[in-house]
PDB file of N, CA and C in Angstrom:
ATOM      1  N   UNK A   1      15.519  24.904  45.417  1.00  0.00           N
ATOM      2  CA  UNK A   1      14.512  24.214  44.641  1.00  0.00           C
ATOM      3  C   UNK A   1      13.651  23.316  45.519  1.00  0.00           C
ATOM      4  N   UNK A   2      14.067  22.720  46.688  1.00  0.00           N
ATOM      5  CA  UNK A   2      13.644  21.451  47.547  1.00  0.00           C
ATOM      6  C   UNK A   2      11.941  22.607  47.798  1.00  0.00           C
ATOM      7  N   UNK A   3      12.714  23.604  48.554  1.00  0.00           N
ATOM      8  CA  UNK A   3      12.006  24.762  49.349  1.00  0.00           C
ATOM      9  C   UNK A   3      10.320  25.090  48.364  1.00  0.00           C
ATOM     10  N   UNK A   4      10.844  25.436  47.339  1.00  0.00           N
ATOM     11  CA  UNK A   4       9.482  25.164  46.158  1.00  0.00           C
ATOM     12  C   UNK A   4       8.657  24.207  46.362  1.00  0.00           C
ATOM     13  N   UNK A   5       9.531  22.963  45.786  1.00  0.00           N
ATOM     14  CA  UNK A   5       8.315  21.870  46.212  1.00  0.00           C
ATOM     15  C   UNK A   5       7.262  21.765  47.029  1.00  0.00           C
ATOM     16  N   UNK A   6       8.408  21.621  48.896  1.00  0.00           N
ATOM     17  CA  UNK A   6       7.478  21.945  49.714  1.00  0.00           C
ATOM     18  C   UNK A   6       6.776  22.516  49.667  1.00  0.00           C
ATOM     19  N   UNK A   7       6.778  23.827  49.338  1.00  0.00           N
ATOM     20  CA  UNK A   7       5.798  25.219  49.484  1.00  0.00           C
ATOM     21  C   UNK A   7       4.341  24.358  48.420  1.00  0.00           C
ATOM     22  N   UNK A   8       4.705  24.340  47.151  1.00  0.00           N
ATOM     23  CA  UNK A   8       3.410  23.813  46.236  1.00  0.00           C
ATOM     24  C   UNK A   8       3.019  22.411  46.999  1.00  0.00           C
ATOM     25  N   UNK A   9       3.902  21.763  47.800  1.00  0.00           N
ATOM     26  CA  UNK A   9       2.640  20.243  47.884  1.00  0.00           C
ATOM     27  C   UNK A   9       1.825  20.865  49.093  1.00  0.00           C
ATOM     28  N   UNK A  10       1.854  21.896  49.967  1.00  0.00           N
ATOM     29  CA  UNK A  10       1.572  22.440  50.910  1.00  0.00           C
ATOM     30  C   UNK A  10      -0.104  22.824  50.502  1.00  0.00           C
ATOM     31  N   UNK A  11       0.045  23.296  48.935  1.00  0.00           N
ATOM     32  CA  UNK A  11      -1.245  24.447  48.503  1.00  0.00           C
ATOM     33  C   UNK A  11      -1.699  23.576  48.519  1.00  0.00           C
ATOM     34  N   UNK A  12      -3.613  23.356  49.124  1.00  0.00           N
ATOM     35  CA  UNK A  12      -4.411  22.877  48.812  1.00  0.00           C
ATOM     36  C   UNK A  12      -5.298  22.758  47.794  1.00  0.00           C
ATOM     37  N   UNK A  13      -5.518  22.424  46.531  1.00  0.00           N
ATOM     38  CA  UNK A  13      -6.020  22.451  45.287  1.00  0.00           C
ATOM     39  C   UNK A  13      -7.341  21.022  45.664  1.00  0.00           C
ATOM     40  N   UNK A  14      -8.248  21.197  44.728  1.00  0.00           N
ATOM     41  CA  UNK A  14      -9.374  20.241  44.840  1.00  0.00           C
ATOM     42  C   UNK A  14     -10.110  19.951  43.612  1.00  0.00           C
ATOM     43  N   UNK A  15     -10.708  19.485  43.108  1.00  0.00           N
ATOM     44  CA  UNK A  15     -11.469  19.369  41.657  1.00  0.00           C
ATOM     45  C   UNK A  15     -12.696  19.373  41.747  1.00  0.00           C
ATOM     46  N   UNK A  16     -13.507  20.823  40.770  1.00  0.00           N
ATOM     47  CA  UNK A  16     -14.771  20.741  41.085  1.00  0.00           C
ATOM     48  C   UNK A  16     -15.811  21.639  39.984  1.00  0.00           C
ATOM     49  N   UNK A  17     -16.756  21.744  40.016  1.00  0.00           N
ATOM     50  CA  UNK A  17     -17.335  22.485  39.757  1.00  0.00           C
ATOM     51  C   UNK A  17     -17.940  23.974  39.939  1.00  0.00           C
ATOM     52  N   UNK A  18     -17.485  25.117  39.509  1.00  0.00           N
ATOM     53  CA  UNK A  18     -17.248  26.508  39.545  1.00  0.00           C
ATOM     54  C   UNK A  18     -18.993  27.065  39.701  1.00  0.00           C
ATOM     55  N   UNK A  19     -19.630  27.651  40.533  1.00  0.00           N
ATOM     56  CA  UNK A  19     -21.120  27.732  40.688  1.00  0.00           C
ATOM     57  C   UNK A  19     -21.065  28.853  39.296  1.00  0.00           C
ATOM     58  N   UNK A  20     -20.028  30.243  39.083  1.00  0.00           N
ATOM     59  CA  UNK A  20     -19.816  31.175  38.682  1.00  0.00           C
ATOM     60  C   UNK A  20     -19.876  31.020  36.991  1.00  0.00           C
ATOM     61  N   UNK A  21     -18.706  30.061  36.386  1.00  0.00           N
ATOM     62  CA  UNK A  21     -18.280  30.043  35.427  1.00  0.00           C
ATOM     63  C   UNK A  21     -18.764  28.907  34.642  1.00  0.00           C
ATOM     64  N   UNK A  22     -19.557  27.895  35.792  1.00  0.00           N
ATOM     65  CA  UNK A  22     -19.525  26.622  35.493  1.00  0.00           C
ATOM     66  C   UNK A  22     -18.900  25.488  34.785  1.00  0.00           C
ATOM     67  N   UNK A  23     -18.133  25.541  34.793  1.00  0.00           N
ATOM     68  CA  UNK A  23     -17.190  24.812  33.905  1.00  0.00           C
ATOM     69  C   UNK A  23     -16.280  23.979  35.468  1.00  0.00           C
ATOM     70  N   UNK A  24     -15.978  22.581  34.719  1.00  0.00           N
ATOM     71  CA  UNK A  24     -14.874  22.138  36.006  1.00  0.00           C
ATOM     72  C   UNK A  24     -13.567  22.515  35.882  1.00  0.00           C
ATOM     73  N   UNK A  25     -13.257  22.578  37.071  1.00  0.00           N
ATOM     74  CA  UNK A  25     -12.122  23.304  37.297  1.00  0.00           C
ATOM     75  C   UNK A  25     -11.105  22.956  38.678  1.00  0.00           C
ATOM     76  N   UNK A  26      -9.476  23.432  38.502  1.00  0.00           N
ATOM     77  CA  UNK A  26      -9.194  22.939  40.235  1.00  0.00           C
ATOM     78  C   UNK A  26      -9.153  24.528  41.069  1.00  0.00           C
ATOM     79  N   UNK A  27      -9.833  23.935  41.801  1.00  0.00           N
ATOM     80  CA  UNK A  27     -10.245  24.980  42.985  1.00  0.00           C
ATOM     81  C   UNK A  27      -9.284  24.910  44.275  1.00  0.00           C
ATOM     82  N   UNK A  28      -8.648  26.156  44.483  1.00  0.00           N
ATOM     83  CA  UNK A  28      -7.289  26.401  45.082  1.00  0.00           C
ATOM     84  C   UNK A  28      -7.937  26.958  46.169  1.00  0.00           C
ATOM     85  N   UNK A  29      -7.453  26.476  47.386  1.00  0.00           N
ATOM     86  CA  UNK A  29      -7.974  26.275  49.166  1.00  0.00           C
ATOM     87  C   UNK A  29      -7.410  28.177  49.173  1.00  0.00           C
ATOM     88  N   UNK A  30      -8.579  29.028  49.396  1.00  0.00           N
ATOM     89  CA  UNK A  30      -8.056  30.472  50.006  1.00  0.00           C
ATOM     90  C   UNK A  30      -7.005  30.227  51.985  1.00  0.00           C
ATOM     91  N   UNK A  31      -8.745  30.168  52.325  1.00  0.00           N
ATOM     92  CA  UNK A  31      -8.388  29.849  53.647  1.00  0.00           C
ATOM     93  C   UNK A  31      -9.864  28.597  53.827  1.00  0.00           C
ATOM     94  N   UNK A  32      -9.758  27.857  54.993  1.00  0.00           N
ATOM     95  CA  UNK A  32     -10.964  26.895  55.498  1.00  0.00           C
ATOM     96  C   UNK A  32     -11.911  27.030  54.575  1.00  0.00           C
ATOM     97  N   UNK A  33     -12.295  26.195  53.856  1.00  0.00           N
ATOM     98  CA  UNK A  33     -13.307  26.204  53.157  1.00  0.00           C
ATOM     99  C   UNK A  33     -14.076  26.994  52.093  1.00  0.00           C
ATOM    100  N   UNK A  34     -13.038  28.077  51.468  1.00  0.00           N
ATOM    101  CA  UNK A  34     -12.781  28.559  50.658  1.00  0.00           C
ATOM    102  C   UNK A  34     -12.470  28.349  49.665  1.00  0.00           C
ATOM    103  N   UNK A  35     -12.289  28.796  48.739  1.00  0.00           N
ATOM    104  CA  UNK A  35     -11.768  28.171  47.218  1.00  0.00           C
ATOM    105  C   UNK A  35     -11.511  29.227  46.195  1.00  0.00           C
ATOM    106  N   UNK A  36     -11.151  29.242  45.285  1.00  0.00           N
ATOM    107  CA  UNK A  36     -10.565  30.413  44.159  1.00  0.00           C
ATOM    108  C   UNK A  36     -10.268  29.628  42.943  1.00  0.00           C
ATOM    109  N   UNK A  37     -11.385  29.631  42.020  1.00  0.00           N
ATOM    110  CA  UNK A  37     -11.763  28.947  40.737  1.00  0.00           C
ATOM    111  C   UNK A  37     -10.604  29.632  39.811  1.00  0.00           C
ATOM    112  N   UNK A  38     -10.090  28.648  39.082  1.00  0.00           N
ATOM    113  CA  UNK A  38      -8.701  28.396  38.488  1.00  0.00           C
ATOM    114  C   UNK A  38      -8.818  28.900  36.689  1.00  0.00           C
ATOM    115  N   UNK A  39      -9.973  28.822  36.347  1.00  0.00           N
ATOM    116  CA  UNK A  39     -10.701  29.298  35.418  1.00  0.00           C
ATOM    117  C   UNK A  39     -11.322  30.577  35.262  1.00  0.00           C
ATOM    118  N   UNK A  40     -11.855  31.102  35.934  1.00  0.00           N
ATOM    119  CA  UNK A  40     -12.050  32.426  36.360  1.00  0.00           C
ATOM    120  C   UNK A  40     -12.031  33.588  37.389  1.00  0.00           C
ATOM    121  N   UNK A  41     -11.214  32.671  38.282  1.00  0.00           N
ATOM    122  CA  UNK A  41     -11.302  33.665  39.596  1.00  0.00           C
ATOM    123  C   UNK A  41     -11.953  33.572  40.748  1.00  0.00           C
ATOM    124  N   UNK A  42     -13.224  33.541  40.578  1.00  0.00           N
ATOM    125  CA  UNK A  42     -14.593  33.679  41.235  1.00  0.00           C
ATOM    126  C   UNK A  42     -14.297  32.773  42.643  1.00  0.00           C
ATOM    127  N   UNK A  43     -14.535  33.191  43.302  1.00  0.00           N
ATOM    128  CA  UNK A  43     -14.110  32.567  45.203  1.00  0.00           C
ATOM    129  C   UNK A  43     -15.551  31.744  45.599  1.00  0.00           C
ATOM    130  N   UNK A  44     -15.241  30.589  46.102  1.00  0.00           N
ATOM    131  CA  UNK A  44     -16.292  30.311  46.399  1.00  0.00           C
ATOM    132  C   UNK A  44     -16.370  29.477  47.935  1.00  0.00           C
ATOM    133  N   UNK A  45     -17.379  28.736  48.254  1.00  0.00           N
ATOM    134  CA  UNK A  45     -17.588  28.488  49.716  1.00  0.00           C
ATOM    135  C   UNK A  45     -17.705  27.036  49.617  1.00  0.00           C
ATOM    136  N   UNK A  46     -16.701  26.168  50.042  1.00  0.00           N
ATOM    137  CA  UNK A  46     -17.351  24.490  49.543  1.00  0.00           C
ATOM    138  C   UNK A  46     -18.527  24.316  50.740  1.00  0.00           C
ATOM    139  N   UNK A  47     -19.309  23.666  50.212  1.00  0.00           N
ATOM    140  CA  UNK A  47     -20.412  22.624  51.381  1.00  0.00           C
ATOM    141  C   UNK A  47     -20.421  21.618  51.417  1.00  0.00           C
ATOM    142  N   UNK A  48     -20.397  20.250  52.148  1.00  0.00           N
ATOM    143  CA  UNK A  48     -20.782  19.067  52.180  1.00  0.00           C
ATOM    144  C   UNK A  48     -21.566  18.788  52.456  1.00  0.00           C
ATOM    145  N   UNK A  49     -22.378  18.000  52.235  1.00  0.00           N
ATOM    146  CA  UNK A  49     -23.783  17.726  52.587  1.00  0.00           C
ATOM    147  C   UNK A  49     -23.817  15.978  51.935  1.00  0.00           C
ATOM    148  N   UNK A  50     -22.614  14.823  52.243  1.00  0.00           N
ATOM    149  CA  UNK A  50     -22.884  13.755  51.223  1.00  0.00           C
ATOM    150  C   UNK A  50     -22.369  13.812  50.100  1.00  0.00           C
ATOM    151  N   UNK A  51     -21.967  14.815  49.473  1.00  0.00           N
ATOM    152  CA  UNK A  51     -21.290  15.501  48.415  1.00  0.00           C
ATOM    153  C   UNK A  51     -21.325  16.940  48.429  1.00  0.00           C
ATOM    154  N   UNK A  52     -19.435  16.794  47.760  1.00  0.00           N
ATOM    155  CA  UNK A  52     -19.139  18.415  48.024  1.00  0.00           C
ATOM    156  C   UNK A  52     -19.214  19.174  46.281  1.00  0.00           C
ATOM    157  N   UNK A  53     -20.183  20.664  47.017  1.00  0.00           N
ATOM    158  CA  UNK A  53     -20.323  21.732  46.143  1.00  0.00           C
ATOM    159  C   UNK A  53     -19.911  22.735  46.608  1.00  0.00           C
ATOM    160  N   UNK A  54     -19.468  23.738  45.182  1.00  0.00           N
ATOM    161  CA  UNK A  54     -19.531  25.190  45.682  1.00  0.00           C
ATOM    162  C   UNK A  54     -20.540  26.039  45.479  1.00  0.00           C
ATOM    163  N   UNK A  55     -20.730  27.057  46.465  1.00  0.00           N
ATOM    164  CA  UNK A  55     -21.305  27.890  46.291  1.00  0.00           C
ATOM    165  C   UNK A  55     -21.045  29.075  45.920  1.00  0.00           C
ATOM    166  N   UNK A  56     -21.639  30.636  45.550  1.00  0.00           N
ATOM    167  CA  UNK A  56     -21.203  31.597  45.572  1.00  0.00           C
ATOM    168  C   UNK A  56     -21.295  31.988  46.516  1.00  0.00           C
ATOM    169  N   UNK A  57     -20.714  33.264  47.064  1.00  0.00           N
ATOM    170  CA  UNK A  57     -20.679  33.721  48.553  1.00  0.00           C
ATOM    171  C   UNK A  57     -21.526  34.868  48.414  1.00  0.00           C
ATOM    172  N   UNK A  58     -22.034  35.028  49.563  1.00  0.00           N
ATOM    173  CA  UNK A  58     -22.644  35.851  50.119  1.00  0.00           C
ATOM    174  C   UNK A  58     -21.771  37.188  50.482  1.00  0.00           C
ATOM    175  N   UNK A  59     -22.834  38.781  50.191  1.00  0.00           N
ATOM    176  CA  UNK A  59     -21.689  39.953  50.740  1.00  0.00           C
ATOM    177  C   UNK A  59     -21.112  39.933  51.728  1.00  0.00           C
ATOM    178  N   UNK A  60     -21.756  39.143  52.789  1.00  0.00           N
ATOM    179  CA  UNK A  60     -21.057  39.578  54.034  1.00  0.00           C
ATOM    180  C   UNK A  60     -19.824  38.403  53.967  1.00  0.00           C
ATOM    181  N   UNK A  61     -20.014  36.980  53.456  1.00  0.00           N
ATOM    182  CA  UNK A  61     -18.736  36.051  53.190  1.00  0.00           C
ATOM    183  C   UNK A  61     -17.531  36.822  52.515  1.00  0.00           C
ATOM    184  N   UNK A  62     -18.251  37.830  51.414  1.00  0.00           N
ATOM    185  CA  UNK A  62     -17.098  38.253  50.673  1.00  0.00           C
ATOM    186  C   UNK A  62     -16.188  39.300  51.684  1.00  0.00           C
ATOM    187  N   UNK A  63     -17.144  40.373  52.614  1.00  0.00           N
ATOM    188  CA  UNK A  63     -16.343  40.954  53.563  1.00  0.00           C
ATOM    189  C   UNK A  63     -15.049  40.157  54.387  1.00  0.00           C
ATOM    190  N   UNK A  64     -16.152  39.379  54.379  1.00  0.00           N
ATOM    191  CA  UNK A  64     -15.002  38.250  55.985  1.00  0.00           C
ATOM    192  C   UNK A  64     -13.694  38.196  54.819  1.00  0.00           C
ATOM    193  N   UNK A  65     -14.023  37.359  53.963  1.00  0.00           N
ATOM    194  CA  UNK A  65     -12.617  36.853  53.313  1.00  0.00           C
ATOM    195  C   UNK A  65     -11.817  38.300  52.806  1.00  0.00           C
ATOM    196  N   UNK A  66     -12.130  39.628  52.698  1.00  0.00           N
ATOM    197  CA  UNK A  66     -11.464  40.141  52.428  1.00  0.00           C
ATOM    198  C   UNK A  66     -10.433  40.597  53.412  1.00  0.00           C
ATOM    199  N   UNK A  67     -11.223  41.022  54.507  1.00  0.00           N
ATOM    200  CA  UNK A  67     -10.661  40.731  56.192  1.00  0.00           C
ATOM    201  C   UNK A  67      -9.225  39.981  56.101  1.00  0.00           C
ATOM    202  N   UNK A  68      -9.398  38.726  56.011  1.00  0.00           N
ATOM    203  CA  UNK A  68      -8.797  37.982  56.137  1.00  0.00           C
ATOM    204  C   UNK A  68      -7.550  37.814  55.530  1.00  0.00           C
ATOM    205  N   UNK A  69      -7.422  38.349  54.049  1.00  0.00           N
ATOM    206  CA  UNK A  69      -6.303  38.370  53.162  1.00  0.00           C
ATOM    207  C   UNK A  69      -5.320  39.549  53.730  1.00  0.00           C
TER     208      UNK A  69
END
C-alpha cells in the first residue's frame, strides 16, 4: 500500500483550463509540459508567458508525443 502512495504523489496533476473542452479541469503531466485533460482526454501543451495556459497541439506535437509513449 506505502508503494501506491508513492507512485500517486509522484503523478504530476495541475489545475486549469482545457483549450478543447473548455471547462476547468486537473490536467495530468504526460511528459515535460504536456498535459491530458481529466474531463475529456484532449492532450495539451502548457505555455507560460506570466500566466500559464493550454494550448492545443499541433500535428507534428501530436507525432512527437506519440513517439514518446
Amino acid at each position: 500500500m506505502v508503494k501506491i502512495k508513492e507512485l500517486l504523489s509522484e503523478i504530476h496533476t495541475v489545475h486549469g483550463i482545457c483549450p478543447e473542452c473548455e471547462e476547468e479541469a486537473i490536467m495530468v503531466a504526460i511528459v515535460t509540459d504536456y498535459y491530458r485533460c481529466t474531463n475529456c482526454g484532449h492532450d495539451t501543451r502548457q505555455y507560460v508567458n506570466g500566466s500559464i495556459k493550454y494550448l492545443k497541439l499541433k500535428e507534428d506535437e501530436i507525432k512527437w508525443l506519440k513517439n514518446r509513449k
